[in-house]
N, C-alpha and C. Protein backbone atom coordinates (compact mmCIF):
# COMPACT_ATOMS: atom_id res chain seq x y z
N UNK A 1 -94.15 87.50 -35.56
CA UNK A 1 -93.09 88.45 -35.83
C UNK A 1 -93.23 89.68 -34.94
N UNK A 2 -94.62 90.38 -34.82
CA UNK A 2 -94.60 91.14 -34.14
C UNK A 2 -94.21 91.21 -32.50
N UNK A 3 -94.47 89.79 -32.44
CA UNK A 3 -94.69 89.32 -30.73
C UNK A 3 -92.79 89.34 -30.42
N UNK A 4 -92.43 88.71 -31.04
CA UNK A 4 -90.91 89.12 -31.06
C UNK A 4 -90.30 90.14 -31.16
N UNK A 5 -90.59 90.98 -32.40
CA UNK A 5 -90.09 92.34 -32.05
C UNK A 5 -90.69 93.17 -30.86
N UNK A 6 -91.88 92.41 -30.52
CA UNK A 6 -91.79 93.49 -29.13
C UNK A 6 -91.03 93.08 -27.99
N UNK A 7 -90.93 91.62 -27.37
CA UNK A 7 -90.23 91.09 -26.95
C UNK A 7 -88.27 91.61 -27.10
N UNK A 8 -87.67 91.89 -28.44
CA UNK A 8 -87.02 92.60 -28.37
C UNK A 8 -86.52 93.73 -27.75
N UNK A 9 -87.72 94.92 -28.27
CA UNK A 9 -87.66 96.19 -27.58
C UNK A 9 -87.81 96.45 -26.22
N UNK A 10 -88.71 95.02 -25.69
CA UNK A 10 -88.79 95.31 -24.01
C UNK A 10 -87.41 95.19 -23.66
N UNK A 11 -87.21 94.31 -23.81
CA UNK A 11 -85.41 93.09 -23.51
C UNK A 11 -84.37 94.62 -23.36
N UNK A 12 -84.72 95.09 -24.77
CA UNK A 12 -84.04 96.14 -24.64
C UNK A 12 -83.74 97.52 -23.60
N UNK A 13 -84.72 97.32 -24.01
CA UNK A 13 -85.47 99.38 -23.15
C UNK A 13 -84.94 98.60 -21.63
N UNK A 14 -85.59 97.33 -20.79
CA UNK A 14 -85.30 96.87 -19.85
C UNK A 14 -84.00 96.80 -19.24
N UNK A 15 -82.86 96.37 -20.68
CA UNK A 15 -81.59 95.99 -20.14
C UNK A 15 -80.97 97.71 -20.15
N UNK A 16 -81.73 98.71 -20.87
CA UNK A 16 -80.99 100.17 -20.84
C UNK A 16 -81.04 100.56 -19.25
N UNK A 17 -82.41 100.27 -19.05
CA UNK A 17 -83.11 101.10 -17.29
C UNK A 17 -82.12 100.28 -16.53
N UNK A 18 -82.04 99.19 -16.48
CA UNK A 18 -81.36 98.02 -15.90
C UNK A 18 -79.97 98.82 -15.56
N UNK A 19 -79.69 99.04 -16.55
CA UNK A 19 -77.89 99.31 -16.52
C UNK A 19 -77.47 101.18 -16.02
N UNK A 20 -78.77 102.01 -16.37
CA UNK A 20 -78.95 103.48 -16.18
C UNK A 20 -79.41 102.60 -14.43
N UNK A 21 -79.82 102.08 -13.96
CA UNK A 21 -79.84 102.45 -12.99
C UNK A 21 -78.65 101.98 -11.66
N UNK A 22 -78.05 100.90 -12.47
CA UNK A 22 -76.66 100.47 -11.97
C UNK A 22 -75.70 101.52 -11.44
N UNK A 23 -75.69 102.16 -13.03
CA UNK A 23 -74.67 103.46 -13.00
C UNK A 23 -75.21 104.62 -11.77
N UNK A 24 -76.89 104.54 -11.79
CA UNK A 24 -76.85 106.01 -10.86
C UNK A 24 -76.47 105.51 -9.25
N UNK A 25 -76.61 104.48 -9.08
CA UNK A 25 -75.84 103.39 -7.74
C UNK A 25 -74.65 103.31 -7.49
N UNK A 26 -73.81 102.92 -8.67
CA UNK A 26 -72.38 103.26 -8.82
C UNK A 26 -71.99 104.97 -8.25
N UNK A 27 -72.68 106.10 -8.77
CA UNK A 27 -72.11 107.03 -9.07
C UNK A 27 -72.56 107.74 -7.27
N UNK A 28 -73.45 107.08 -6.81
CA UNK A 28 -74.27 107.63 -5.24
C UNK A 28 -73.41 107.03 -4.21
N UNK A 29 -72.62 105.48 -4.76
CA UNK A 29 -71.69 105.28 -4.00
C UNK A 29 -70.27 105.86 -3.75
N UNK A 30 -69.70 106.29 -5.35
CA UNK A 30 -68.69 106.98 -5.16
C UNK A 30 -68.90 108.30 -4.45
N UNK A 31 -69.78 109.10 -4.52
CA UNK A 31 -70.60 110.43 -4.20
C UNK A 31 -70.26 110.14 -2.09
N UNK A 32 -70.73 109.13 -1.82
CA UNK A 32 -70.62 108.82 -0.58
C UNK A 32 -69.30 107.78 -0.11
N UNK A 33 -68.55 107.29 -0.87
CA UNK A 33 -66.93 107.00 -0.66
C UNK A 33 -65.98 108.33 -0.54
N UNK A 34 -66.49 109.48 -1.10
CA UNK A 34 -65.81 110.83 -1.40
C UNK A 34 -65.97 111.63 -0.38
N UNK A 35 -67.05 111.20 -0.01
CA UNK A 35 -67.54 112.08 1.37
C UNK A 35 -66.87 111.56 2.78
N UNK A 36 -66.79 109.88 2.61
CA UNK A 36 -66.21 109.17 3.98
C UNK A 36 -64.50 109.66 3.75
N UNK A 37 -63.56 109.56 2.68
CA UNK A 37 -62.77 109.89 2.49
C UNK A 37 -62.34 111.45 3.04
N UNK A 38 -63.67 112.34 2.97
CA UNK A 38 -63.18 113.66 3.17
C UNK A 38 -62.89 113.67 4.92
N UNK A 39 -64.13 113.01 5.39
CA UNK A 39 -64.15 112.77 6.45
C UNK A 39 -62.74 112.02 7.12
N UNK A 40 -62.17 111.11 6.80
CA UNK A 40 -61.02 110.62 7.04
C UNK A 40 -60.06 111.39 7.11
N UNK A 41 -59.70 112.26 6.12
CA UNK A 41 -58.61 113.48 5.56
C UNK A 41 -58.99 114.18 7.18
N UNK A 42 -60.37 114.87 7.42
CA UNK A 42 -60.36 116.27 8.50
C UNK A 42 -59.56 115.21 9.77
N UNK A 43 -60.17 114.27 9.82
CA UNK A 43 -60.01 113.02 11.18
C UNK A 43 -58.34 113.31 11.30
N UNK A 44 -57.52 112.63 9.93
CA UNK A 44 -56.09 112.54 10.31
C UNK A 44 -55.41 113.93 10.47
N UNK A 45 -55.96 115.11 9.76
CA UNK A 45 -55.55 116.21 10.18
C UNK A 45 -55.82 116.72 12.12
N UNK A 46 -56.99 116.45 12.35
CA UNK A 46 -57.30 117.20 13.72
C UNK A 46 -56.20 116.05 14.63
N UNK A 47 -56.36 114.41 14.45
CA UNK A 47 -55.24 113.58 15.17
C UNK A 47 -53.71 114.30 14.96
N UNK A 48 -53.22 114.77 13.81
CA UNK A 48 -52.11 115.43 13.65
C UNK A 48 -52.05 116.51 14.97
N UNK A 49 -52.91 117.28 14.83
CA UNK A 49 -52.63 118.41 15.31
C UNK A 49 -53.04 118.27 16.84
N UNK A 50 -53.42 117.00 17.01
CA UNK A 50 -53.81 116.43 18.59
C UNK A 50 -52.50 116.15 19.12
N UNK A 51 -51.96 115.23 18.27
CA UNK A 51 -50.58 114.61 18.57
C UNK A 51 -49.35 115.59 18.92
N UNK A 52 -49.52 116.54 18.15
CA UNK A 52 -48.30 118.10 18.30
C UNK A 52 -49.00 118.68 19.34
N UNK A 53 -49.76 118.68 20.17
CA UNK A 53 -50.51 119.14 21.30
C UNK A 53 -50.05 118.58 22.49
N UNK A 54 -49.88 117.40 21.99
CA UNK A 54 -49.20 116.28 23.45
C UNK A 54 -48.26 116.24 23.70
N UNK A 55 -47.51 116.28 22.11
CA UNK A 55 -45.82 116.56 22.42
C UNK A 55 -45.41 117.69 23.24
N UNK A 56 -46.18 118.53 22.65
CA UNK A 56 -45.82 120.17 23.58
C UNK A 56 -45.97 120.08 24.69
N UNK A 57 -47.00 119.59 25.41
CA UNK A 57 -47.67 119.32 26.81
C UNK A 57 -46.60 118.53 27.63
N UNK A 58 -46.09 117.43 26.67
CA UNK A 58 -44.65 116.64 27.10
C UNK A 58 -43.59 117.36 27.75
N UNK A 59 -43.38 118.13 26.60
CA UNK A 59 -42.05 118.63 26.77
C UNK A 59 -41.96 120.15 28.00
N UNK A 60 -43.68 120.62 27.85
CA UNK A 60 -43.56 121.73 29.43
C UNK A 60 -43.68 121.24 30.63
N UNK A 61 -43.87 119.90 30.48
CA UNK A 61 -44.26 118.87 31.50
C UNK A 61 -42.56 118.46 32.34
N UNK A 62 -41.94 118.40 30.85
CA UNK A 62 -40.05 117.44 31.35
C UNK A 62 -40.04 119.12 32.01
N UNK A 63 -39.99 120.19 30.98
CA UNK A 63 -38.76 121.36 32.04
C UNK A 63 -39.47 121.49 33.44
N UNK A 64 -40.96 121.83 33.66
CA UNK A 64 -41.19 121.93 35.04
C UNK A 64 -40.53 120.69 36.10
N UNK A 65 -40.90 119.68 35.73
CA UNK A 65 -39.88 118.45 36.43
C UNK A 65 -38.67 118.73 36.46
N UNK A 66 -37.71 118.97 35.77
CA UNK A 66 -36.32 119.57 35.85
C UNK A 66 -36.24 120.72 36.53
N UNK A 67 -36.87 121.45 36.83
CA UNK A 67 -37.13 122.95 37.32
C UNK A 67 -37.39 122.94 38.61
N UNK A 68 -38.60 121.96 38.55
CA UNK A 68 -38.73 122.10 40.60
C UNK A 68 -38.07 121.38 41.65
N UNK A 69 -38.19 121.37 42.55
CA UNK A 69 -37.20 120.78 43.60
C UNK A 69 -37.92 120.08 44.55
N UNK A 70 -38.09 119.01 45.31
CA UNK A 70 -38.25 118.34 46.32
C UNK A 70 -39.41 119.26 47.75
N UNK A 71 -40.28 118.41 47.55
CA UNK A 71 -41.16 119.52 48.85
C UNK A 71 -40.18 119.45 50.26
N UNK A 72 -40.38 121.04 51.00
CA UNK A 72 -39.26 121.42 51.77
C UNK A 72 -39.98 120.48 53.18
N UNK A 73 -40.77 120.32 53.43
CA UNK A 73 -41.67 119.53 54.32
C UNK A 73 -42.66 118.29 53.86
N UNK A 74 -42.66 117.70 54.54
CA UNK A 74 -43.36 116.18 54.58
C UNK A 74 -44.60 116.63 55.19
N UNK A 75 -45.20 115.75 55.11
CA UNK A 75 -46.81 115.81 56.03
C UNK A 75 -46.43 115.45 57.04
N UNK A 76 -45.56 114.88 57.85
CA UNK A 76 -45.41 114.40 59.12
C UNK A 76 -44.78 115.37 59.99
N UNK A 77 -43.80 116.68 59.05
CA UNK A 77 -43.80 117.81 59.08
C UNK A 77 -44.66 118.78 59.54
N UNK A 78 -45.32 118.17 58.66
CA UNK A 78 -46.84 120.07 58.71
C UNK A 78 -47.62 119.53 60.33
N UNK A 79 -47.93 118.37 60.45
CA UNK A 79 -48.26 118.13 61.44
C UNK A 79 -47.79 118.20 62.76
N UNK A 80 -46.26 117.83 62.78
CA UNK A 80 -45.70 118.43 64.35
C UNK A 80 -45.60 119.92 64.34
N UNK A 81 -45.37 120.46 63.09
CA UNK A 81 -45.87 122.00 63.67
C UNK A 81 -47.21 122.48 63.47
N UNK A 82 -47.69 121.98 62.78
CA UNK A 82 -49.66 122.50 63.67
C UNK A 82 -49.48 122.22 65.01
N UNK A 83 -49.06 120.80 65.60
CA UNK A 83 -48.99 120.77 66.76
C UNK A 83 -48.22 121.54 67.76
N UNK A 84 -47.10 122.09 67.37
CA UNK A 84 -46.35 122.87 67.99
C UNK A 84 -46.45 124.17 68.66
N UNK A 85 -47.14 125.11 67.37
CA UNK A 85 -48.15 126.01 67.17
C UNK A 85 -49.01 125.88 68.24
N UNK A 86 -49.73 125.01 68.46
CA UNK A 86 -51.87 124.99 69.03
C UNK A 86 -51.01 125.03 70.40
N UNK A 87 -50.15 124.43 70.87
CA UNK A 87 -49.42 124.13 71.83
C UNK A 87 -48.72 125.74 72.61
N UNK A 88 -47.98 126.13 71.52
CA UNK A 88 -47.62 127.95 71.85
C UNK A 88 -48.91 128.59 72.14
N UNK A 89 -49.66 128.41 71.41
CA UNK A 89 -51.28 128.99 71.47
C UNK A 89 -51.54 128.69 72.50
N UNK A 90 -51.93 127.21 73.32
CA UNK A 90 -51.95 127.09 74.67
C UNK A 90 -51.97 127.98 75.55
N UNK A 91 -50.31 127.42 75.33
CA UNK A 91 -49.74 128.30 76.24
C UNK A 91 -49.74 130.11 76.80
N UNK A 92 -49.67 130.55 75.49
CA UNK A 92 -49.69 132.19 75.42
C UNK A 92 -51.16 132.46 75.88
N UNK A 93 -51.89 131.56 75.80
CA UNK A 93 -53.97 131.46 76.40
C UNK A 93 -53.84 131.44 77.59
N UNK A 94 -52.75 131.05 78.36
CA UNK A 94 -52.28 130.77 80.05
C UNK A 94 -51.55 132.10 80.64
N UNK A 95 -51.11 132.18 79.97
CA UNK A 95 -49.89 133.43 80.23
C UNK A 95 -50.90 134.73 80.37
N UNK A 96 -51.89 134.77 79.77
CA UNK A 96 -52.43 136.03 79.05
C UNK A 96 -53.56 136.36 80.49
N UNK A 97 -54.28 134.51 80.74
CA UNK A 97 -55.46 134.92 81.77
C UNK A 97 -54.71 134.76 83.18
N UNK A 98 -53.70 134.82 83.35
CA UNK A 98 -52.75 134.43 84.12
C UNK A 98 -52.65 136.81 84.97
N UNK A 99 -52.64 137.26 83.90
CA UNK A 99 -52.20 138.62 84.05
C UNK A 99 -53.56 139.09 84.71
């Protein structure tokens, strides 16, 4: 009789710790689901406010495109007058030791 009722009380006390310690597992997971969650919340806020960053960037991006105009010279440009230039230069270098 005795051997049973102790057998009982272990069974018992065992299935209490058993289940107290379930719960403090349960409660460390929600503790850390609450925390990834918070983390999620700052995430979609700072993407929010990333996204209204780009739009803006968009849209100063379209008026400067609408705004500017066509370069007035080409590179094939800048180059016959460098050349044109070194060429006057030359020349005015002739004229000068010439005197």
């Amino acid at each position: 009789m005795k051997l049973w009722l102790a057998k009982k009380v272990l069974g018992g006390i065992t299935t209490k710790v058993m289940k107290a310690r379930e719960l403090k597992l349960l409660r460390k997971g929600n503790k850390k689901r609450d925390e990834n969650q918070l983390q999620i919340t700052q995430l979609q806020k700072t993407t929010n406010k990333l996204g209204k960053y780009v739009e803006e960037i968009h849209k100063d991006v379209a008026i400067l495109k609408s705004d500017s105009h066509p370069p007035l010279f080409t590179r094939n440009d800048l180059i016959k007058i460098q050349k044109e230039i070194k060429s006057l230069s030359d020349r005015l270098n002739k004229i000068e030791k010439g005197k």
